[in-house]
C-alpha atoms as a PDB file:
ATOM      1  CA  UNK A   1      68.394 133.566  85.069  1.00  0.00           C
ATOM      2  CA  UNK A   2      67.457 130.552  87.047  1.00  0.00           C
ATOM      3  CA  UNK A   3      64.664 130.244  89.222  1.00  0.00           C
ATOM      4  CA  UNK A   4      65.839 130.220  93.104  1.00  0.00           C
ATOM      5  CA  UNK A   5      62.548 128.630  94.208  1.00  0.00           C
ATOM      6  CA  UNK A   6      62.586 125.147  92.329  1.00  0.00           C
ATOM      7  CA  UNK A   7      63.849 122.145  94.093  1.00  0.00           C
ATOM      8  CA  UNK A   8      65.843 119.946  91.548  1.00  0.00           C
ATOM      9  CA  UNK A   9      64.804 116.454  92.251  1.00  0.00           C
ATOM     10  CA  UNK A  10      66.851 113.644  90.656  1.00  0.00           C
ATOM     11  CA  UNK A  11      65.163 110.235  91.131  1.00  0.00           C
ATOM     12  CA  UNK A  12      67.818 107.398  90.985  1.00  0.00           C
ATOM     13  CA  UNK A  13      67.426 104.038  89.932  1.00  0.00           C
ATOM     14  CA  UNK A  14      67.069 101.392  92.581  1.00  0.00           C
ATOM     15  CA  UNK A  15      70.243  99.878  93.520  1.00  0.00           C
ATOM     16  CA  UNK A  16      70.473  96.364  93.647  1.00  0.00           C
ATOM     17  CA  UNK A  17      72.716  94.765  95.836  1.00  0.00           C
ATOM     18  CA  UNK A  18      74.478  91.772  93.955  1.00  0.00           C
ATOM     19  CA  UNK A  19      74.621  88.561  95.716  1.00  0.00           C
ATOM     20  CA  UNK A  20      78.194  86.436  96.008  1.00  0.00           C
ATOM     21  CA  UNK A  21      77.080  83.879  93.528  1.00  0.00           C
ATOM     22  CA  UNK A  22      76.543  86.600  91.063  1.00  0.00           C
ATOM     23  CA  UNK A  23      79.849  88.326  91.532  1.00  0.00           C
ATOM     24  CA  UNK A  24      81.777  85.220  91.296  1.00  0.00           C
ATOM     25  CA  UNK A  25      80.155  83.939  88.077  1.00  0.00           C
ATOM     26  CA  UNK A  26      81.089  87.278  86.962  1.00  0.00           C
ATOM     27  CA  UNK A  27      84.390  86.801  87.650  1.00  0.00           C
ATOM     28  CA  UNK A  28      84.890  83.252  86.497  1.00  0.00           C
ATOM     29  CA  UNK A  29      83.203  84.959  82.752  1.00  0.00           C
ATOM     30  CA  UNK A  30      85.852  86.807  82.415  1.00  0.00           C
ATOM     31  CA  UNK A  31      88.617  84.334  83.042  1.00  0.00           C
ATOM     32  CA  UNK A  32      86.516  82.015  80.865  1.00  0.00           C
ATOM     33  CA  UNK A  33      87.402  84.502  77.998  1.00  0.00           C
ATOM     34  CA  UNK A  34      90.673  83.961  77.390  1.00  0.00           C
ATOM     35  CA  UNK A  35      91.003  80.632  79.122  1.00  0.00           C
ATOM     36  CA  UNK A  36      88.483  79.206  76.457  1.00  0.00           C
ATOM     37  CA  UNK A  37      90.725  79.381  73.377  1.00  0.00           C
ATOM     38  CA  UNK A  38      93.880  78.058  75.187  1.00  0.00           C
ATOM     39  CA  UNK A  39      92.668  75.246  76.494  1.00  0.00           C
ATOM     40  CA  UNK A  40      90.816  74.303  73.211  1.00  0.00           C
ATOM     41  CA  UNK A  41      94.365  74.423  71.696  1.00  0.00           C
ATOM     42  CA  UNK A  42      95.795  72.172  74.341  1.00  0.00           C
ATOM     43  CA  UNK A  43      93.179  70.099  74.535  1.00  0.00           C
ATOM     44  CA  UNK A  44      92.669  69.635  70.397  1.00  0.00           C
ATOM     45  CA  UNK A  45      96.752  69.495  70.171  1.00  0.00           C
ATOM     46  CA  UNK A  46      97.497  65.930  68.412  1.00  0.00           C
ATOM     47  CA  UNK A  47      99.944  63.943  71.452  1.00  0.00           C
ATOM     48  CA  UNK A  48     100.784  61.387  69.573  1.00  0.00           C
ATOM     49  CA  UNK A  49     103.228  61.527  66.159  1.00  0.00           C
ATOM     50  CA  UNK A  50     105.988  64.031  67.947  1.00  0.00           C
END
């Protein structure tokens, strides 16, 4: 059986506090991911010769 005496202490990582610069760069890496490849295409797609 378990020992009613002892104190379970759980020690939890600081938690940082991220800024608004952070979180937006987040956000605009993620829409980077599949943004990237389409606008190579687009960008790489010959114009002239249609």
């Amino acid at each position: 059986m378990s020992d009613l005496e002892s104190t379970r202490t759980e020690h939890f990582a600081d938690e940082e506090d991220y800024t608004t610069a952070e979180i937006v760069y987040w956000i605009v890496g993620i829409f980077m991911i599949p943004l990237v490849p389409i606008l190579l295409v687009w960008f790489f797609t010959p114009w002239s010769g249609m």
